[in-house]
N, C-alpha and C. Protein backbone atom coordinates (compact mmCIF):
# COMPACT_ATOMS: atom_id res chain seq x y z
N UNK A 1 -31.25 10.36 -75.98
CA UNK A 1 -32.57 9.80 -75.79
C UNK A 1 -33.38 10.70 -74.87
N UNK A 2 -34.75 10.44 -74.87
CA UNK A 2 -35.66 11.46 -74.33
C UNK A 2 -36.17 10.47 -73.24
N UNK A 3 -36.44 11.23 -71.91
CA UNK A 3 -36.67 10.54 -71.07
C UNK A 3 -38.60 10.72 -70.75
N UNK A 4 -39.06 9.69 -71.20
CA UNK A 4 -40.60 9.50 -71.31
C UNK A 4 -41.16 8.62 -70.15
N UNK A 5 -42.54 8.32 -70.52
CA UNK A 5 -43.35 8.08 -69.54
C UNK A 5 -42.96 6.49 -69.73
N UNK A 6 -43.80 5.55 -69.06
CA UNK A 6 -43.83 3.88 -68.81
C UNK A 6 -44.70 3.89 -69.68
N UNK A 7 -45.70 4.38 -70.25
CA UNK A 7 -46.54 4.08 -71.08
C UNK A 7 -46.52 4.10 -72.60
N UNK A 8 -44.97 4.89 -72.91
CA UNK A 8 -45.07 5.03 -73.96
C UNK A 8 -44.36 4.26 -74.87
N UNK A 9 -43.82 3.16 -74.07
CA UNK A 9 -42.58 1.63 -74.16
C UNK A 9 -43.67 1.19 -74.99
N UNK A 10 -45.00 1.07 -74.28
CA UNK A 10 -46.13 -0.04 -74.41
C UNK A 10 -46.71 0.44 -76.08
N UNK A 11 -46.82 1.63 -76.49
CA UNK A 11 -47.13 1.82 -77.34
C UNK A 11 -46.23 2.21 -78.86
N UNK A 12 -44.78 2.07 -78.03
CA UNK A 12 -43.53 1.54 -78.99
C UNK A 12 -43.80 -0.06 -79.41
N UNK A 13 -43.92 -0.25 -78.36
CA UNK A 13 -43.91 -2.33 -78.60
C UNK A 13 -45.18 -2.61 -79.52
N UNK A 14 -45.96 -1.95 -79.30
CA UNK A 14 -47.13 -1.97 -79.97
C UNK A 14 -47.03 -1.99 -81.55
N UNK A 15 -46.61 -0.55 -81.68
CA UNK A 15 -46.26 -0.10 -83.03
C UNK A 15 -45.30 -0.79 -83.98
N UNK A 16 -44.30 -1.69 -83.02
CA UNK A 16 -43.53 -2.56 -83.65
C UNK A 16 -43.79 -3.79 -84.18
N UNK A 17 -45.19 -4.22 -83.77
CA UNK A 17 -45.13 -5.73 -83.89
C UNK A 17 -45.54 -5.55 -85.22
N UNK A 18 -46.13 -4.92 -86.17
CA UNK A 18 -46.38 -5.28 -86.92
C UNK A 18 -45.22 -4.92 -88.05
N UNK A 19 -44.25 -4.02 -88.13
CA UNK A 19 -43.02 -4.02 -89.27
C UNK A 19 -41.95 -4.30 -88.56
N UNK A 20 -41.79 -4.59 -87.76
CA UNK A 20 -40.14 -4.52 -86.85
C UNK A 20 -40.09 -4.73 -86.00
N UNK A 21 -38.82 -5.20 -85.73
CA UNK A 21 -38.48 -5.62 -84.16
C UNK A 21 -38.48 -4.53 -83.04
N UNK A 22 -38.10 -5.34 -81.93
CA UNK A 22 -38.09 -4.49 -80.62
C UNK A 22 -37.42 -4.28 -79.54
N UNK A 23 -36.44 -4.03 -79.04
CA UNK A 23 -35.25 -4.21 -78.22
C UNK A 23 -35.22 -3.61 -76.83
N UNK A 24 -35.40 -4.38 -76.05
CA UNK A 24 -35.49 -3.63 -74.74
C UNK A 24 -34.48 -4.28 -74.26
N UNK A 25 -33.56 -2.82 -73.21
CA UNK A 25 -32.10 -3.23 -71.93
C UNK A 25 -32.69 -2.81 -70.53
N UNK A 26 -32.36 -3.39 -69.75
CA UNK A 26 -32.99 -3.10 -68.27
C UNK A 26 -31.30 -3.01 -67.78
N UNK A 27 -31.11 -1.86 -67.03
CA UNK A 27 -29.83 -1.76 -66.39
C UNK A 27 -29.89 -1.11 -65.08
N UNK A 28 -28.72 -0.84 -63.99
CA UNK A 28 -29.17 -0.54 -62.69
C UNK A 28 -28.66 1.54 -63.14
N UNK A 29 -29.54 2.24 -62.39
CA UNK A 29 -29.60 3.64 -63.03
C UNK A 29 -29.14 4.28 -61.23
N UNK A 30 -27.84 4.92 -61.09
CA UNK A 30 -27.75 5.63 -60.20
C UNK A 30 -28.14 6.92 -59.99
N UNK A 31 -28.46 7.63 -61.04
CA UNK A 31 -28.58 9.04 -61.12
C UNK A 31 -27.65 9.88 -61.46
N UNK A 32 -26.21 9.32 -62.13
CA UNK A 32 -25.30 9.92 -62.02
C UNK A 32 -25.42 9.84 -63.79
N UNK A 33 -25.01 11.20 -64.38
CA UNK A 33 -25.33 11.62 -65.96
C UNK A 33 -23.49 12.31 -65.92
N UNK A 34 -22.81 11.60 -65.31
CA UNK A 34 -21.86 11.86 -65.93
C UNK A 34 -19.90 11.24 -65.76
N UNK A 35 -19.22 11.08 -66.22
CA UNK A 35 -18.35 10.15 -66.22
C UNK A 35 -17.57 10.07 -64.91
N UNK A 36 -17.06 8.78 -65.02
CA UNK A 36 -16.77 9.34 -63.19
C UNK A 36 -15.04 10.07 -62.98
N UNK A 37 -15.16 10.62 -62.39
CA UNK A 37 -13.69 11.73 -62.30
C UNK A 37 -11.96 11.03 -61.68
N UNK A 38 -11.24 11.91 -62.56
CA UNK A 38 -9.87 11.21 -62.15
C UNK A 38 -9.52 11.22 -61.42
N UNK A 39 -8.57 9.89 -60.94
CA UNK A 39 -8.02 10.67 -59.23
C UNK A 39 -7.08 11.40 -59.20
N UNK A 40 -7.89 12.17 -57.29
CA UNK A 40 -7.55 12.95 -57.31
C UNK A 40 -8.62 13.80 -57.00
N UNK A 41 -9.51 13.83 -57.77
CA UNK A 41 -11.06 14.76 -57.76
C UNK A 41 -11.49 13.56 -56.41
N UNK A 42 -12.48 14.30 -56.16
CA UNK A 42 -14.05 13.87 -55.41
C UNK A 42 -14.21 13.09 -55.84
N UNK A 43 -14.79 11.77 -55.47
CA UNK A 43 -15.62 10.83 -56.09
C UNK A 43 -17.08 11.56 -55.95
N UNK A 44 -18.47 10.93 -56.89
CA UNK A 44 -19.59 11.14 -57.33
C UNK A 44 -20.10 10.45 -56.11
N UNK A 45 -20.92 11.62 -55.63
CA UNK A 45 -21.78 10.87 -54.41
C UNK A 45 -22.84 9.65 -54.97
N UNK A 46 -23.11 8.74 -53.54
CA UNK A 46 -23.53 7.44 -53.80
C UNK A 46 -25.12 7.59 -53.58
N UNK A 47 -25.86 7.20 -54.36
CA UNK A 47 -27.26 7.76 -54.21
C UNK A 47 -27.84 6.87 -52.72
N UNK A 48 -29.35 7.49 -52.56
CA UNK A 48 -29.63 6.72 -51.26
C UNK A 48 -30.38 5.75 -52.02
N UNK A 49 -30.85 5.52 -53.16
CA UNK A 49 -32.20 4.77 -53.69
C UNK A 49 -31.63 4.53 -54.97
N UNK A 50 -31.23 3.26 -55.82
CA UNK A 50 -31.12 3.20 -57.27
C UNK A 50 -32.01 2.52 -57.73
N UNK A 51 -32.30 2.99 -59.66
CA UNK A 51 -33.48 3.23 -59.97
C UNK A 51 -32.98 2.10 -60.97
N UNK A 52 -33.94 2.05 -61.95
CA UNK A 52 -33.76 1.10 -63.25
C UNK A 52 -33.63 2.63 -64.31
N UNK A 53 -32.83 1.94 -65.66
CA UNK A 53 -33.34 3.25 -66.54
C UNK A 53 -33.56 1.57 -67.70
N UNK A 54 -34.21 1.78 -68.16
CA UNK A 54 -35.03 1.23 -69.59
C UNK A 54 -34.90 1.74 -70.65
N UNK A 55 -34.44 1.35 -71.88
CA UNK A 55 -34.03 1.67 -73.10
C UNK A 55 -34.69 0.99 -74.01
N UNK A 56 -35.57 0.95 -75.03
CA UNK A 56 -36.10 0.22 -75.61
C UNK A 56 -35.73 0.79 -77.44
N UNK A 57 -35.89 0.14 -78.26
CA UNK A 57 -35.62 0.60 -79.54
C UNK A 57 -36.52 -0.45 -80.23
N UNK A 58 -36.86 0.73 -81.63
CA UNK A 58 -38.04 0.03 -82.92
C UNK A 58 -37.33 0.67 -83.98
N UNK A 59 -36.85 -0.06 -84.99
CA UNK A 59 -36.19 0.54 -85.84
C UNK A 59 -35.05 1.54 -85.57
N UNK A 60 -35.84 2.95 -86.21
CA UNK A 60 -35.18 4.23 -85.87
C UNK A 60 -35.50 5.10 -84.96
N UNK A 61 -36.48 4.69 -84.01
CA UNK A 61 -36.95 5.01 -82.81
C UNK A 61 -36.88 4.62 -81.45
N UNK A 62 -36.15 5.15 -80.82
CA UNK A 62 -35.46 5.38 -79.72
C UNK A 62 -36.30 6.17 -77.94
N UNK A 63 -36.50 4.92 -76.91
CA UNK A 63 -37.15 5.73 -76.04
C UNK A 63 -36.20 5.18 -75.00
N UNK A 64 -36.24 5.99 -73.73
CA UNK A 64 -35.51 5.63 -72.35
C UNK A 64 -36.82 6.33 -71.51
N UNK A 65 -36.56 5.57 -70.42
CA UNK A 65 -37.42 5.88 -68.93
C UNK A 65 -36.19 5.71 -67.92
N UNK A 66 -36.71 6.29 -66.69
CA UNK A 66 -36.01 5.76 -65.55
C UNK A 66 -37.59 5.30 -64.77
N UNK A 67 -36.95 4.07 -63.94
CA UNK A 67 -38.12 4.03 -63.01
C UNK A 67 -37.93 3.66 -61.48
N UNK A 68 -38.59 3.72 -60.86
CA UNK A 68 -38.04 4.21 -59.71
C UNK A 68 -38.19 3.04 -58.83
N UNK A 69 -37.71 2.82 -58.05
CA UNK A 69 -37.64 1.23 -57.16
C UNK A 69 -38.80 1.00 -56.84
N UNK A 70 -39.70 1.62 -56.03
CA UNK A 70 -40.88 1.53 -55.69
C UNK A 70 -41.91 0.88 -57.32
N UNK A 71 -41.51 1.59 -58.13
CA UNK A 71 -42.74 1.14 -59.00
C UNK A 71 -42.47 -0.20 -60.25
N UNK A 72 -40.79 -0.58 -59.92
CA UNK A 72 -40.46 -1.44 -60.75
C UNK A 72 -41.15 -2.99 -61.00
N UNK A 73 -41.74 -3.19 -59.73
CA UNK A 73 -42.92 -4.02 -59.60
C UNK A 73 -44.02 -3.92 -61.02
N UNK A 74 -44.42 -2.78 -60.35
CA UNK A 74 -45.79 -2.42 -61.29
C UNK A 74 -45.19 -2.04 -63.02
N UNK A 75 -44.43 -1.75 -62.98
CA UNK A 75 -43.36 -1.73 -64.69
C UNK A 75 -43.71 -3.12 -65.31
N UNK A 76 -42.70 -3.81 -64.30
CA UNK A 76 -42.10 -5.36 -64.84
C UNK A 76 -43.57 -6.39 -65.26
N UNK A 77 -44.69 -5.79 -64.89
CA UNK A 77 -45.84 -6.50 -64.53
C UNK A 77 -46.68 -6.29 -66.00
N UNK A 78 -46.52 -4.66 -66.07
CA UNK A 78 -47.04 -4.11 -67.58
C UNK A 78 -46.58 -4.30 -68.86
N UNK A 79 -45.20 -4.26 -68.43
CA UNK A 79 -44.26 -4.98 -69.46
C UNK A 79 -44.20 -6.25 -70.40
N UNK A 80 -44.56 -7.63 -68.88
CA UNK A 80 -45.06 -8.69 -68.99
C UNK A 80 -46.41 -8.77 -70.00
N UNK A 81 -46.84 -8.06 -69.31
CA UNK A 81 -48.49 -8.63 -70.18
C UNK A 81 -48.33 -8.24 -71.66
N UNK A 82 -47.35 -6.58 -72.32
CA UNK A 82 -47.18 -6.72 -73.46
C UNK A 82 -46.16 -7.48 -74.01
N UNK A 83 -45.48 -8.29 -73.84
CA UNK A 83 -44.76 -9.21 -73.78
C UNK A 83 -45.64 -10.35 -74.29
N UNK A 84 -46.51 -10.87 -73.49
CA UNK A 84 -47.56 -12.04 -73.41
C UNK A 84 -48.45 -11.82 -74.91
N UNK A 85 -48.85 -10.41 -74.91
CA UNK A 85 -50.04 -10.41 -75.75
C UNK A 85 -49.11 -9.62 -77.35
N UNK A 86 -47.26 -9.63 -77.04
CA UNK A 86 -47.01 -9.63 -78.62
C UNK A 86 -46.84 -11.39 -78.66
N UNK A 87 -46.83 -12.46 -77.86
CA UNK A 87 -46.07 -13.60 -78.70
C UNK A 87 -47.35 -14.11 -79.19
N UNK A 88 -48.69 -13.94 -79.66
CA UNK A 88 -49.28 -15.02 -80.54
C UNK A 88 -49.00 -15.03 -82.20
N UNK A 89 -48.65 -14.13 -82.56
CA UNK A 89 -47.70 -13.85 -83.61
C UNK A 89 -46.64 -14.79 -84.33
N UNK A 90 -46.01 -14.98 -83.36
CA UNK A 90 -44.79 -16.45 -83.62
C UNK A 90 -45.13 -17.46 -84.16
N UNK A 91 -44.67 -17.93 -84.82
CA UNK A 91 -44.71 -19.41 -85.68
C UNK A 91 -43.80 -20.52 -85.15
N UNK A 92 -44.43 -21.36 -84.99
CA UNK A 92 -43.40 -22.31 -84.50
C UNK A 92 -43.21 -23.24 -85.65
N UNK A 93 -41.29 -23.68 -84.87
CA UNK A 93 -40.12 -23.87 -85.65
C UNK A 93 -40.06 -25.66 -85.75
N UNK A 94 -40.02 -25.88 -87.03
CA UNK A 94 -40.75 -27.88 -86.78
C UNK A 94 -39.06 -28.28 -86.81
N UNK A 95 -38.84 -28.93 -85.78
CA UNK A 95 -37.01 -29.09 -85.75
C UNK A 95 -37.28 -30.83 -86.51
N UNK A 96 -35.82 -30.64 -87.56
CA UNK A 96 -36.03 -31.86 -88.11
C UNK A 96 -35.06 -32.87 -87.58
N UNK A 97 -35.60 -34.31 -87.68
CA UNK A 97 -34.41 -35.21 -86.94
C UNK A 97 -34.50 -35.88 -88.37
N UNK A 98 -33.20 -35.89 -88.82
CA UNK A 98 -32.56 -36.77 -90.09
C UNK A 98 -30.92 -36.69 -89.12
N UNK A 99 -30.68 -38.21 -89.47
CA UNK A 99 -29.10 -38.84 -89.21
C UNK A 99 -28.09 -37.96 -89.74
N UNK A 100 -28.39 -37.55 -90.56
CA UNK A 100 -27.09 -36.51 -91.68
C UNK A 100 -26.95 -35.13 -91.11
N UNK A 101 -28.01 -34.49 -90.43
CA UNK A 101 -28.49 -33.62 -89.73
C UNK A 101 -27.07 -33.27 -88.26
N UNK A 102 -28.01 -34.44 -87.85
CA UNK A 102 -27.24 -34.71 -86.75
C UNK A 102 -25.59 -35.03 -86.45
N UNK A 103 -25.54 -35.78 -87.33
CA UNK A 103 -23.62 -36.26 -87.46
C UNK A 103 -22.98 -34.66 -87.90
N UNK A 104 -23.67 -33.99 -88.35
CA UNK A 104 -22.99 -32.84 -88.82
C UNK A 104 -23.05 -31.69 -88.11
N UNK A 105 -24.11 -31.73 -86.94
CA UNK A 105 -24.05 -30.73 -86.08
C UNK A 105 -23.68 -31.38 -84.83
């Protein structure tokens, strides 16, 4: 994966709403790009600051960011609002109540 800007999630999500879905992972990002060593070796120094890295997917298109503690605020915030302004889209789901329904689930 290619490591891109915060802005360009927004215009993945974008591009998705109208043929395809959209998959975003939020995980904790140390800085460390590589496996951790057997013992015996060094352990991988411990960072002073951990970051988020963000993974998002549309189809066959694939983006990652890292973002940095300080700005995860202002991320989570931009994120939100495209979040907000993909759900008018949705259809809502008319749940049915029948007895036969019910005994069977």
């Amino acid at each position: 994966m290619v490591l891109l800007t915060n802005e360009e999630l927004t215009l993945l999500a974008q591009s998705a709403r109208k043929d395809s879905s959209f998959t975003v992972t939020i995980k904790r990002y140390d800085g460390n790009d590589r496996p951790k060593p057997r013992e015996g070796k060094p352990p991988l120094p411990t960072p002073d600051e951990y970051s988020c890295l963000i993974r998002a997917r549309s189809g066959s298109k694939k983006l990652s960011t890292v973002v940095k503690r300080d700005e995860v605020a202002k991320f989570m915030e931009s994120y939100s609002k495209v979040l907000k302004s993909s759900m008018d889209g949705l259809k809502k789901v008319k749940k049915v109540k029948n007895k036969a329904k019910a005994a069977q689930g």
